[in-house]
N, C-alpha and C. Protein backbone atom coordinates (compact mmCIF):
# COMPACT_ATOMS: atom_id res chain seq x y z
N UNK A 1 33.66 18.57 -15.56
CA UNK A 1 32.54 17.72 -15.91
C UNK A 1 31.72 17.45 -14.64
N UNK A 2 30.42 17.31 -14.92
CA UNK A 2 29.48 17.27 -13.35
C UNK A 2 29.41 15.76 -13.30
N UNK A 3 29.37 15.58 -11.87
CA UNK A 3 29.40 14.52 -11.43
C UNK A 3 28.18 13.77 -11.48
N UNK A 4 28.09 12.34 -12.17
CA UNK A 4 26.35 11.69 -12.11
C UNK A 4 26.40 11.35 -10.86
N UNK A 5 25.26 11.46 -10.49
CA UNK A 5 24.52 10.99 -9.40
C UNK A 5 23.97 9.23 -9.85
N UNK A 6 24.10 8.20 -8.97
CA UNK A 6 23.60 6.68 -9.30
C UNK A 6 22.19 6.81 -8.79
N UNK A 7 21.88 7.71 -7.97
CA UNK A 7 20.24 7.80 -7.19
C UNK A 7 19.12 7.47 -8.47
N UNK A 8 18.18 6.75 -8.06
CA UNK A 8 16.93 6.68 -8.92
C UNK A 8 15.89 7.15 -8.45
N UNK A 9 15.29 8.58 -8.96
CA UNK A 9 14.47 9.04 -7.88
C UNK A 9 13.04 9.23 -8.94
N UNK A 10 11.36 9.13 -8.14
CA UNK A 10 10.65 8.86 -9.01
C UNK A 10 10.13 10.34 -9.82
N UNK A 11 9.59 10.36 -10.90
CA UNK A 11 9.40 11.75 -11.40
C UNK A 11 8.21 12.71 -10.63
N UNK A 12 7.44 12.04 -9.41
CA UNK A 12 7.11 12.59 -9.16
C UNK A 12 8.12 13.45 -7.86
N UNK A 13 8.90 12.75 -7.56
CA UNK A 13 10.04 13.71 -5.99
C UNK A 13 11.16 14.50 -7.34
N UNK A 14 10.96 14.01 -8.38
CA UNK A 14 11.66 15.40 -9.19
C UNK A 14 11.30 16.38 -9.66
N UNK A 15 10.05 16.32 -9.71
CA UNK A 15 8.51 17.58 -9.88
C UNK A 15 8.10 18.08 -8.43
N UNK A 16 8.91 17.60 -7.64
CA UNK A 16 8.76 18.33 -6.18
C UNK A 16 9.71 19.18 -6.26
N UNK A 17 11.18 18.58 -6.48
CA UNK A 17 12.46 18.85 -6.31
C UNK A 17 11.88 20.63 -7.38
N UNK A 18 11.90 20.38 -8.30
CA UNK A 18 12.03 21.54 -9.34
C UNK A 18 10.87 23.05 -9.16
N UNK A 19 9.86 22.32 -8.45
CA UNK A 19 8.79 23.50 -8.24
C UNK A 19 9.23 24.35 -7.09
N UNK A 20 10.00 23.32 -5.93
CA UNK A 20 10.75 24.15 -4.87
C UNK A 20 11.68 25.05 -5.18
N UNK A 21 12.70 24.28 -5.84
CA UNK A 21 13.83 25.28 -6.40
C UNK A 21 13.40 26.13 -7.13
N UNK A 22 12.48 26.48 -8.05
CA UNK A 22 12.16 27.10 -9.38
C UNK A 22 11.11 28.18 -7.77
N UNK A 23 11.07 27.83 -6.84
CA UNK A 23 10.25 28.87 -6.06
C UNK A 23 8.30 28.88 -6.13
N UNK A 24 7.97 27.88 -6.90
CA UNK A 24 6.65 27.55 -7.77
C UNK A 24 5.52 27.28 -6.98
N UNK A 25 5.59 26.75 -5.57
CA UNK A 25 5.07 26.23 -4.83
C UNK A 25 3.68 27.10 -4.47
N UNK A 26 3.94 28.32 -4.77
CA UNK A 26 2.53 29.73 -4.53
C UNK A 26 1.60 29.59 -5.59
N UNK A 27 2.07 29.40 -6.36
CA UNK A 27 1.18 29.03 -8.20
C UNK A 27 0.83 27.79 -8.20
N UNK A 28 1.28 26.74 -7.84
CA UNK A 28 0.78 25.22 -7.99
C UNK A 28 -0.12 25.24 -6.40
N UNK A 29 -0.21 25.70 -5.50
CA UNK A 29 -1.56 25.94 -4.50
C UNK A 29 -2.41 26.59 -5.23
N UNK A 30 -2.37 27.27 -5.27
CA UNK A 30 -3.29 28.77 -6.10
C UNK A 30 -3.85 27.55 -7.26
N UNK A 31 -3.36 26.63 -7.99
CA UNK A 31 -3.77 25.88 -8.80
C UNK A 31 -4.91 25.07 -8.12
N UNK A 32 -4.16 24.29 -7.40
CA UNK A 32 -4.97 22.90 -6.90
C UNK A 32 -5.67 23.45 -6.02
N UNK A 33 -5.48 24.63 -5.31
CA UNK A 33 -7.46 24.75 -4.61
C UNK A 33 -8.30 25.65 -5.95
N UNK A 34 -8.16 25.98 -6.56
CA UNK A 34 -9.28 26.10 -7.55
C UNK A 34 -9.72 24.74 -8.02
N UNK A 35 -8.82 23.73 -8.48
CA UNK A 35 -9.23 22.40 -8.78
C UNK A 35 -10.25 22.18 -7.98
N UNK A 36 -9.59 22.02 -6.17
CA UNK A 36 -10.22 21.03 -5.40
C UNK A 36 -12.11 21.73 -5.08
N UNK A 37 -11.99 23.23 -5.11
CA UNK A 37 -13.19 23.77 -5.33
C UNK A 37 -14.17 22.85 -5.95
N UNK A 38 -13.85 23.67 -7.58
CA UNK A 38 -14.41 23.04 -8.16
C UNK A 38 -14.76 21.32 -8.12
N UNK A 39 -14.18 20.60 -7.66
CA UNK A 39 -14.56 19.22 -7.80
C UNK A 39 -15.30 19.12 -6.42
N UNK A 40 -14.97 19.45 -5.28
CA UNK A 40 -16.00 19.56 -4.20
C UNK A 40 -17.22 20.15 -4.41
N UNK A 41 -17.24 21.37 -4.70
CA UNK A 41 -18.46 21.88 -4.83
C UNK A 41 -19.61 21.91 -6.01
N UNK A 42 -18.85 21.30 -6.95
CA UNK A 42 -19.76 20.92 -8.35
C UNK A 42 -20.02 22.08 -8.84
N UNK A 43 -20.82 21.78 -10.22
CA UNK A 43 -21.00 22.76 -10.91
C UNK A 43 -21.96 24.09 -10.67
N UNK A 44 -22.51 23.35 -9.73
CA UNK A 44 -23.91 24.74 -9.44
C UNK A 44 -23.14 26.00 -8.51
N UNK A 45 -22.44 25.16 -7.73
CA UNK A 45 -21.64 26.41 -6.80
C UNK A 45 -20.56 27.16 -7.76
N UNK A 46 -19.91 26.68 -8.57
CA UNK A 46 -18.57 26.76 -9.09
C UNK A 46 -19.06 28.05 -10.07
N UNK A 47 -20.29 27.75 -11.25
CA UNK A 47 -21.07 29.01 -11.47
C UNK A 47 -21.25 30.17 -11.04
N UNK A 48 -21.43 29.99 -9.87
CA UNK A 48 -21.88 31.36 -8.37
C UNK A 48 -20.20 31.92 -8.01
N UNK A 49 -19.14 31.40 -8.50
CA UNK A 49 -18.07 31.66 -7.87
C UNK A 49 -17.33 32.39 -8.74
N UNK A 50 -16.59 33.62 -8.22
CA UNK A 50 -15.99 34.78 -9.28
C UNK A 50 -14.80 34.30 -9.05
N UNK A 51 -13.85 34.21 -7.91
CA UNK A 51 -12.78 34.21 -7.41
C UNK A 51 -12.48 33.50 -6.91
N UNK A 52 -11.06 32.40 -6.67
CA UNK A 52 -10.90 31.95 -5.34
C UNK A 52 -9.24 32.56 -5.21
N UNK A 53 -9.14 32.21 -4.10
CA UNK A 53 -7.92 33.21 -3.95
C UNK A 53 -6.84 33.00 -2.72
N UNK A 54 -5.85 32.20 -2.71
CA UNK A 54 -5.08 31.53 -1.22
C UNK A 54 -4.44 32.28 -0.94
N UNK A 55 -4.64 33.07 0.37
CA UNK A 55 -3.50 34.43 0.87
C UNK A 55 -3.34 33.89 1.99
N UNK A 56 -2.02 33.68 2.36
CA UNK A 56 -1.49 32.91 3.26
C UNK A 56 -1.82 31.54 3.59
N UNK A 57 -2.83 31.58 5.14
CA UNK A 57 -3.66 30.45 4.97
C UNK A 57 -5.24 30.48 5.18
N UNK A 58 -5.38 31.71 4.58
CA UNK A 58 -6.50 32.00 3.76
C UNK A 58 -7.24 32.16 2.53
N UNK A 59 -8.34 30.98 2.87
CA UNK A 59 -8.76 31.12 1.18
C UNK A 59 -9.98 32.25 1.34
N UNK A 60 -9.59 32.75 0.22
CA UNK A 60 -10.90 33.97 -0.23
C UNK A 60 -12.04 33.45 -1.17
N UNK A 61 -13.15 33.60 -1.30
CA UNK A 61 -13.85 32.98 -2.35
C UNK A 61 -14.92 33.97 -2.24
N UNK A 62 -15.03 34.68 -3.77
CA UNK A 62 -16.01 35.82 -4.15
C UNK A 62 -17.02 34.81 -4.56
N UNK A 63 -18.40 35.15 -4.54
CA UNK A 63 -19.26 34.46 -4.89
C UNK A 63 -20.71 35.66 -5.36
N UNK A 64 -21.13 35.27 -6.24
CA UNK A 64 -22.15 35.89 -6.93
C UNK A 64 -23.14 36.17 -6.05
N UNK A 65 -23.57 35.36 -5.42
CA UNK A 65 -24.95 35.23 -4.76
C UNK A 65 -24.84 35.25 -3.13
N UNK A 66 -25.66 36.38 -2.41
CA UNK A 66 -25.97 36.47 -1.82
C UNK A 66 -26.51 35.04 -0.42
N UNK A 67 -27.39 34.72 -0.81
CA UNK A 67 -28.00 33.38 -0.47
C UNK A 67 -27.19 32.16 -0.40
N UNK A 68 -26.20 32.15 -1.59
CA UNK A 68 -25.34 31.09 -1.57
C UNK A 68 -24.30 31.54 -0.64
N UNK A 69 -23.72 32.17 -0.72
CA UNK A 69 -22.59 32.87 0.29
C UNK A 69 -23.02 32.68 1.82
N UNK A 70 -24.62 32.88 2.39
CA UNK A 70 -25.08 32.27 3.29
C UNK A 70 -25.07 31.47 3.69
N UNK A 71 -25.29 30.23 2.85
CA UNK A 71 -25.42 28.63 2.75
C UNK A 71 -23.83 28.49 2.86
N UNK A 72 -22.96 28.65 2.18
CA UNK A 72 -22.14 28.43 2.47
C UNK A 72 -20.91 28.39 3.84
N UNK A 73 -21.59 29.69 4.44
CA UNK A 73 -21.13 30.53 5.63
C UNK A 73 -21.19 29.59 6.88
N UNK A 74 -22.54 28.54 6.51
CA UNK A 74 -22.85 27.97 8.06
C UNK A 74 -22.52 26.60 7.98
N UNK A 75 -21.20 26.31 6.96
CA UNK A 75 -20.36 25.30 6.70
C UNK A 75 -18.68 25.04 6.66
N UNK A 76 -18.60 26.60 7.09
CA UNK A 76 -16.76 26.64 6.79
C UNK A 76 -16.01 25.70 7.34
N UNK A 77 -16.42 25.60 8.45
CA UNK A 77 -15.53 24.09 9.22
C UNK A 77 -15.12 22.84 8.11
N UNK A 78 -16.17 22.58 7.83
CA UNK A 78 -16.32 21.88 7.12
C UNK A 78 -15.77 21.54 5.56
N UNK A 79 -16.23 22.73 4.96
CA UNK A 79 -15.47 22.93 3.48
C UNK A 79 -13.44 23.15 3.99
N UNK A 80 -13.62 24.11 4.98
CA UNK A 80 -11.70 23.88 5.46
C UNK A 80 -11.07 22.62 5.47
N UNK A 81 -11.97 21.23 6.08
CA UNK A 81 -11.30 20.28 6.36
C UNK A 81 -11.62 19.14 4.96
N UNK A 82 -12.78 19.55 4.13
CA UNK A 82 -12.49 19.28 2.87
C UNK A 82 -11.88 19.26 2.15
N UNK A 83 -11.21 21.03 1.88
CA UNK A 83 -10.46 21.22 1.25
C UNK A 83 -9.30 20.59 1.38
N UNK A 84 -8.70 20.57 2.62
CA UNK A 84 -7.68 20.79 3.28
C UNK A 84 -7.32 18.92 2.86
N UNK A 85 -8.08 17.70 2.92
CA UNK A 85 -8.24 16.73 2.57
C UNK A 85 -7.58 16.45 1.25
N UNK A 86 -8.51 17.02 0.20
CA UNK A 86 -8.35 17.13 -1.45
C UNK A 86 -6.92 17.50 -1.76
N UNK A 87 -6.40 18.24 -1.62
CA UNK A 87 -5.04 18.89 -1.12
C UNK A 87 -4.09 18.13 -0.95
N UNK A 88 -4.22 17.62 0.31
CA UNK A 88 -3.28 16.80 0.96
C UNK A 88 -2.54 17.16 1.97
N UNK A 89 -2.82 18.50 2.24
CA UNK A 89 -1.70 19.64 3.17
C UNK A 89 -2.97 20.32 3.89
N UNK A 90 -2.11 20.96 5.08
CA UNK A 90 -3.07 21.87 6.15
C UNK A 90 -2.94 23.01 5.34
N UNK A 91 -3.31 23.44 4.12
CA UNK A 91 -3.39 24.63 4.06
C UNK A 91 -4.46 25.85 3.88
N UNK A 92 -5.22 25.45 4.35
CA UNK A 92 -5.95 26.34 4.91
C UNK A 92 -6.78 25.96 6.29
N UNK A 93 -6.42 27.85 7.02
CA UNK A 93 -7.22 27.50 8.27
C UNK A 93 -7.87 28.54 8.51
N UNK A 94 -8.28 29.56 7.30
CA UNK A 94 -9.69 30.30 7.60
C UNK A 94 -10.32 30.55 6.47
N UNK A 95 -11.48 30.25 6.10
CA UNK A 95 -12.25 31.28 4.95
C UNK A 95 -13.43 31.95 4.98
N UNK A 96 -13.04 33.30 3.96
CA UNK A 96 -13.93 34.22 3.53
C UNK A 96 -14.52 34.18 2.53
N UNK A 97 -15.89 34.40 2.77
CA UNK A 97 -16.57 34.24 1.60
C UNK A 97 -17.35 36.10 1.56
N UNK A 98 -17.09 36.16 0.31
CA UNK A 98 -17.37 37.39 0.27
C UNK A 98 -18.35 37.96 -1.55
């Protein structure tokens, strides 16, 4: 018979506990920076955007438009430490916009 544990732990450090073990942690990023995108950049950018994409600690982000991809380009500092905010984690420290 397994032994109970008396610990009271909250459901959110057991939705930590299970995404680690279960290995999940690549899919729930990959989640929440498309979220945090989208809620940073609103709807007009989010339109213009084909892809986003976290490879390592790089985010990729395909974008429709030419011009916007520009505009965007002479802000990366910036959107990195946004993102990176929304998040909650350093995880990202370069992006391509392509």
């Amino acid at each position: 018979m397994a032994k109970r544990l008396n610990e009271f732990l909250s459901i959110s450090d057991l939705m930590k506990d299970v995404i680690k073990e279960n290995k999940l942690t690549k899919g729930m990023h990959q989640l929440s920076i498309k979220d945090a995108w989208a809620k940073l950049m609103g709807p007009g950018v989010v339109s213009y955007t084909n892809n986003i994409e976290l490879k390592g600690k790089t985010l990729i982000v395909n974008l429709k438009s030419s011009v916007l991809r520009e505009e965007l380009s002479y802000g990366k500092a910036k959107i990195i430490k946004m993102m990176n905010e929304e998040i909650g984690e350093d995880l990202i420290s370069k992006i391509i916009l392509s």
